[in-house]
PDB file of N, CA and C in Angstrom:
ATOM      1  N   UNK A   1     116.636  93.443 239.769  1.00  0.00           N
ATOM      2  CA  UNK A   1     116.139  94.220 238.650  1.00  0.00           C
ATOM      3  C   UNK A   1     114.991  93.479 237.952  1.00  0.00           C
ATOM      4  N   UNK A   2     114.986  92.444 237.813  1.00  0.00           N
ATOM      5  CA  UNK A   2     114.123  91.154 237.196  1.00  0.00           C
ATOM      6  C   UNK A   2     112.756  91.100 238.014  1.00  0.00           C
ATOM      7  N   UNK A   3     112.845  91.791 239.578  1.00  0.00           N
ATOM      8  CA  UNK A   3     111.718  91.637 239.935  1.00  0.00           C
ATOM      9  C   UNK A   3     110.750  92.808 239.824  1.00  0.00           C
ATOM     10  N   UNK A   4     111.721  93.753 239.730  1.00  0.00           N
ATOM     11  CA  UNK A   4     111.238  95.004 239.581  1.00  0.00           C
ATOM     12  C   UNK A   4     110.534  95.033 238.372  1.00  0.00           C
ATOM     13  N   UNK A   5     111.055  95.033 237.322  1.00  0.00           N
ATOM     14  CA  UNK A   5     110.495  94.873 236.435  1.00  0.00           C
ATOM     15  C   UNK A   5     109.235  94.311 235.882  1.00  0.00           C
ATOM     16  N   UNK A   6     109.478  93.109 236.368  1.00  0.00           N
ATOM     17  CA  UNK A   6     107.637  92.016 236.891  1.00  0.00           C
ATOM     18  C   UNK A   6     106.987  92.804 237.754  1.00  0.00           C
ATOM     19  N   UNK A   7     107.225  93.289 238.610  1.00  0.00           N
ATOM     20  CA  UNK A   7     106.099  94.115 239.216  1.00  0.00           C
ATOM     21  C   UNK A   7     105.529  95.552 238.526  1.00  0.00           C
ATOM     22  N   UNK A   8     106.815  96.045 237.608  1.00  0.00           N
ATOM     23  CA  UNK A   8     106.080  96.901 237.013  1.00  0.00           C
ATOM     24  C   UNK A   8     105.170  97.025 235.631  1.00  0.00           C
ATOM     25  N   UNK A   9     105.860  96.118 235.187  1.00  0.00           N
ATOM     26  CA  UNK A   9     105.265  95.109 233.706  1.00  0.00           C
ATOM     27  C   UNK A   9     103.472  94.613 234.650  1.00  0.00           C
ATOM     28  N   UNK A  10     103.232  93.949 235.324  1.00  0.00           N
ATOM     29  CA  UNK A  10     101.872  93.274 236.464  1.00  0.00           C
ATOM     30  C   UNK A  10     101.235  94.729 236.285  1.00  0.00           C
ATOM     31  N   UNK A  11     101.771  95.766 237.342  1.00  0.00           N
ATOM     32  CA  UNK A  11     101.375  96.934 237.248  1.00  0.00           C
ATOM     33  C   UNK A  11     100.641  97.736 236.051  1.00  0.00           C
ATOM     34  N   UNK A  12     101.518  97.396 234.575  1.00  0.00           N
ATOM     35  CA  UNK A  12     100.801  97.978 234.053  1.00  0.00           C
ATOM     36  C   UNK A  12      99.306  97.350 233.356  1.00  0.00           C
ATOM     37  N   UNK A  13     100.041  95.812 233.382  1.00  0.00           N
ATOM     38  CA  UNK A  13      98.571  95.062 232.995  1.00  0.00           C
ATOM     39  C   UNK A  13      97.420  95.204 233.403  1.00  0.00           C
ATOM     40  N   UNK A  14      97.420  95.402 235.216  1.00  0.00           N
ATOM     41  CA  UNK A  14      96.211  95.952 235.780  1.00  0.00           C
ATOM     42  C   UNK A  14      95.988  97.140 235.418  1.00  0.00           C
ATOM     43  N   UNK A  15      97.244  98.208 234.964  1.00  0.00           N
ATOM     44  CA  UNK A  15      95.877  99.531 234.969  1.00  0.00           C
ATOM     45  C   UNK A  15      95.610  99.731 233.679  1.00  0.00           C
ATOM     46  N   UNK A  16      95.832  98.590 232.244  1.00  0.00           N
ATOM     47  CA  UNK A  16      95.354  98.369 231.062  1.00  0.00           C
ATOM     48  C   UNK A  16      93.433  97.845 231.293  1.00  0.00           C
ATOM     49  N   UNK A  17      93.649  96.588 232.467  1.00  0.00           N
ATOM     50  CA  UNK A  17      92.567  95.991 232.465  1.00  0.00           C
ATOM     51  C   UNK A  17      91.927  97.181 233.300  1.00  0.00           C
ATOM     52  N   UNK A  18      91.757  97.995 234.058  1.00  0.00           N
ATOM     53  CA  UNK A  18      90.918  99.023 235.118  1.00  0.00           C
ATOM     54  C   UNK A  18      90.647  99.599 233.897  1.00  0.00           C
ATOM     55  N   UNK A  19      90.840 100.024 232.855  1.00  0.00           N
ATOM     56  CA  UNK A  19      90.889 101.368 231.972  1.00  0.00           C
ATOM     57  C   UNK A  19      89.777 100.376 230.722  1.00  0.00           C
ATOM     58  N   UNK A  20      89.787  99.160 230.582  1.00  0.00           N
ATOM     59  CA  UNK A  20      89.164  98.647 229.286  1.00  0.00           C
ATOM     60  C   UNK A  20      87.574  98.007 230.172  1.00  0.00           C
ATOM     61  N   UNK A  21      86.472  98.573 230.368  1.00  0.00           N
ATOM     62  CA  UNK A  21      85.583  98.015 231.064  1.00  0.00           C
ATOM     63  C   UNK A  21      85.050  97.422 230.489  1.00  0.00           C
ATOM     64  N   UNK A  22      83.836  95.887 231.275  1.00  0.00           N
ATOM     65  CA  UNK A  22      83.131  95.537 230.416  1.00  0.00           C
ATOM     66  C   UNK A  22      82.222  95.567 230.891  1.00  0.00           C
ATOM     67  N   UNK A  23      80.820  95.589 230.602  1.00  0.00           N
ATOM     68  CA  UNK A  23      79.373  96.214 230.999  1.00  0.00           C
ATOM     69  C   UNK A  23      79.273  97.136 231.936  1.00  0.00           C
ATOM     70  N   UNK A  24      79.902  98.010 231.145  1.00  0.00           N
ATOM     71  CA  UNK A  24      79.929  99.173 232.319  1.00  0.00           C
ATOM     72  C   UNK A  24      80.233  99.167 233.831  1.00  0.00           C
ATOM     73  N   UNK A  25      81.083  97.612 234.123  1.00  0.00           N
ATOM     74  CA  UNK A  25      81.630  97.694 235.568  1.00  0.00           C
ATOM     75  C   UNK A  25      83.175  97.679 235.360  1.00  0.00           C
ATOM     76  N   UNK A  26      83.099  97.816 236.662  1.00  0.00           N
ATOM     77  CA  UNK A  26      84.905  97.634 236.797  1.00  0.00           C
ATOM     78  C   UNK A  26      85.499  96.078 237.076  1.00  0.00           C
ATOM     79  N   UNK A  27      86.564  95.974 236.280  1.00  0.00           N
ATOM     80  CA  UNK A  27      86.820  94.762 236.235  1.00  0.00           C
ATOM     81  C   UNK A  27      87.360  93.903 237.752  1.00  0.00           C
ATOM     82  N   UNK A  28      86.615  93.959 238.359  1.00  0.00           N
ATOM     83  CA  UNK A  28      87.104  93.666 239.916  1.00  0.00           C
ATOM     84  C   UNK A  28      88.254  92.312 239.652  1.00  0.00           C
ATOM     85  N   UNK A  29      87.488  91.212 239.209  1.00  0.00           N
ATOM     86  CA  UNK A  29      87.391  89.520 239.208  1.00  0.00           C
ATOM     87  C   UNK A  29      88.735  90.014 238.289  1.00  0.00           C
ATOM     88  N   UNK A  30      89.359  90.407 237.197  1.00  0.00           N
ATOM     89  CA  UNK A  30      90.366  89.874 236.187  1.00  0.00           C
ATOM     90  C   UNK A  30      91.411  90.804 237.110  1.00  0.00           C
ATOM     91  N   UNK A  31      91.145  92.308 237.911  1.00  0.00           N
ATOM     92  CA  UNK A  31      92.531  92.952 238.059  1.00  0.00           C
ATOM     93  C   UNK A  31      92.963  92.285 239.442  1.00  0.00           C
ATOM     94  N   UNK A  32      91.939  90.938 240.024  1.00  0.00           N
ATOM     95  CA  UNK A  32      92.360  90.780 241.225  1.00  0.00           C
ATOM     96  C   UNK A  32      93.146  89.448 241.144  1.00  0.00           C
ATOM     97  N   UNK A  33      92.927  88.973 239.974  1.00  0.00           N
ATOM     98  CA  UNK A  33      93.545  87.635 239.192  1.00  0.00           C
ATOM     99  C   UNK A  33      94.870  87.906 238.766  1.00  0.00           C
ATOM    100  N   UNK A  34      95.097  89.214 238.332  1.00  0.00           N
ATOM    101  CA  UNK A  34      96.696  89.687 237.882  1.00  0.00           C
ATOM    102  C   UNK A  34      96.743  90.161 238.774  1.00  0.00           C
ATOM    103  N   UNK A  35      96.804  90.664 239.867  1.00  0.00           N
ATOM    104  CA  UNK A  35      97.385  90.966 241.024  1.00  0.00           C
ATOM    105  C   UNK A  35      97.785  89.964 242.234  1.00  0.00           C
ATOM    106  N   UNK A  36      96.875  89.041 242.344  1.00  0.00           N
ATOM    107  CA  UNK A  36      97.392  87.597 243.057  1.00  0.00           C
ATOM    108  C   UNK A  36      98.390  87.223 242.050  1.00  0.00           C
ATOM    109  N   UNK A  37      98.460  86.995 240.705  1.00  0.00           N
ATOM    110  CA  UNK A  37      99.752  86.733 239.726  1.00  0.00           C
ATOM    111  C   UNK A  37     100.942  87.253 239.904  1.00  0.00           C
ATOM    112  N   UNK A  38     101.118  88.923 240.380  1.00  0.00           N
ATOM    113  CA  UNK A  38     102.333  89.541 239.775  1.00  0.00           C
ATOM    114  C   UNK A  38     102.563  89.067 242.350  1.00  0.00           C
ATOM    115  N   UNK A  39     101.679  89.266 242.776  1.00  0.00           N
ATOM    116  CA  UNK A  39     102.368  88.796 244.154  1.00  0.00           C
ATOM    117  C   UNK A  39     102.885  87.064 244.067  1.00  0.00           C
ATOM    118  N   UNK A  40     102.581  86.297 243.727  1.00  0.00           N
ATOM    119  CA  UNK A  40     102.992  85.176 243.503  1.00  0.00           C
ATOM    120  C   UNK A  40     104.420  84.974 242.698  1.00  0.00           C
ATOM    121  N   UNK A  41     104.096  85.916 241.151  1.00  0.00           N
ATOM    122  CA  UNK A  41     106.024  86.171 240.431  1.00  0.00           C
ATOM    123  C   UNK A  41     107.034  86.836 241.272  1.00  0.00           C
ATOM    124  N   UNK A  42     106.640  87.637 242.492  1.00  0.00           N
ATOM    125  CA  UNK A  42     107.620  88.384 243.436  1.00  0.00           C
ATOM    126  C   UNK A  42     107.535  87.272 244.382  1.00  0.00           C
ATOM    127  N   UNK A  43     107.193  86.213 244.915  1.00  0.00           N
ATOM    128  CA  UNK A  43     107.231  85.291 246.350  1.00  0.00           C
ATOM    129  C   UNK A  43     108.413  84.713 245.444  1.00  0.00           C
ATOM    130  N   UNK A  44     108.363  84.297 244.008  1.00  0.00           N
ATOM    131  CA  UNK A  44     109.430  82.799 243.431  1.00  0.00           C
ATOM    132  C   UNK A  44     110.239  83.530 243.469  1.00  0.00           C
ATOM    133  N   UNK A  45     110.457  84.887 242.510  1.00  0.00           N
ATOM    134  CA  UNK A  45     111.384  85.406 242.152  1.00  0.00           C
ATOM    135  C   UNK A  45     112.173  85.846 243.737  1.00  0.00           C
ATOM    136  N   UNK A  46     111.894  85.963 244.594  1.00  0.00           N
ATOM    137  CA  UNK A  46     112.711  86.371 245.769  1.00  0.00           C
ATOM    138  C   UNK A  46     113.103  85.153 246.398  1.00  0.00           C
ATOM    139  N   UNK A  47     112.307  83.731 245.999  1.00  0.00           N
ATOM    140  CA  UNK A  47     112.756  82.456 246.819  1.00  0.00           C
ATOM    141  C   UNK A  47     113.908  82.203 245.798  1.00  0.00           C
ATOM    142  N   UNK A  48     114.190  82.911 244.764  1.00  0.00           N
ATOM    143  CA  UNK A  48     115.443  82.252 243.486  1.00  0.00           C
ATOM    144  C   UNK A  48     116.633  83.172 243.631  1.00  0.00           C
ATOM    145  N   UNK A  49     116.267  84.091 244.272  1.00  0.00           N
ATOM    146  CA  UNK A  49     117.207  85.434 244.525  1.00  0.00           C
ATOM    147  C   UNK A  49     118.348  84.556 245.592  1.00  0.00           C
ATOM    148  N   UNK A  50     119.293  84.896 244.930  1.00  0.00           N
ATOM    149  CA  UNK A  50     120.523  84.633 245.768  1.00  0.00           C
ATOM    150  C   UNK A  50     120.542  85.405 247.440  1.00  0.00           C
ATOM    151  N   UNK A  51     121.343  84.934 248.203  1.00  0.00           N
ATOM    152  CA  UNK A  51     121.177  85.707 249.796  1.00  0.00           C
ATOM    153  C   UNK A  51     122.187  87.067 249.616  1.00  0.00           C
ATOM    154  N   UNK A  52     121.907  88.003 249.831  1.00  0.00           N
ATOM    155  CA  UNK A  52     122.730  88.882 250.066  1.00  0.00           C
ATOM    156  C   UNK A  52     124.649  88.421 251.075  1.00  0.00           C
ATOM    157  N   UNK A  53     125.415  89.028 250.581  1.00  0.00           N
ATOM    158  CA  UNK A  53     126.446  88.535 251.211  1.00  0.00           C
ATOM    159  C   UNK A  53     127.337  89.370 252.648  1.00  0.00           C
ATOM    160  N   UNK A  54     127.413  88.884 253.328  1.00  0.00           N
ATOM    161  CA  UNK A  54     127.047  89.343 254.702  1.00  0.00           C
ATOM    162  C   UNK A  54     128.721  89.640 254.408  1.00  0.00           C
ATOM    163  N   UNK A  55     128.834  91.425 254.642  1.00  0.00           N
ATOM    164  CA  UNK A  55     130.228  91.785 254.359  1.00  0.00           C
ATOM    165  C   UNK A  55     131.529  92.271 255.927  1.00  0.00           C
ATOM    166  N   UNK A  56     130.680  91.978 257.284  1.00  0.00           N
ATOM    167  CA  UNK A  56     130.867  91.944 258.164  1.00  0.00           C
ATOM    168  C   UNK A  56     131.883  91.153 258.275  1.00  0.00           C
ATOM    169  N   UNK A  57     131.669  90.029 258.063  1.00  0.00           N
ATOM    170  CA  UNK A  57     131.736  88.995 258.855  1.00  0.00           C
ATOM    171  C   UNK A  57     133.206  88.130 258.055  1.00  0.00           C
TER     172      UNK A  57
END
């Protein structure tokens, strides 16, 4: 739930920054900076995630 959330919280930061321009361009350089960010908070957050428990077995 924790990651979900970070990705959707990331999500909205980028489409705050797409929507606030500055000199009339699109913010390429800052929404590609929070987007390498919110993929980097989903790589930890899934290396901290416990293993699923194998109910087979």
């Amino acid at each position: 739930m924790t990651i979900l959330l970070g990705i959707i919280g990331f999500h909205f930061l980028v489409m705050i920054r797409a929507k606030l321009k500055v000199y009339d361009r699109p913010p390429y350089i800052t929404t590609f900076i929070l987007t390498a960010i919110m993929v980097a908070y989903v790589v930890f957050m899934l290396y901290r995630m416990e293993p699923p428990v194998n109910l087979l077995h």
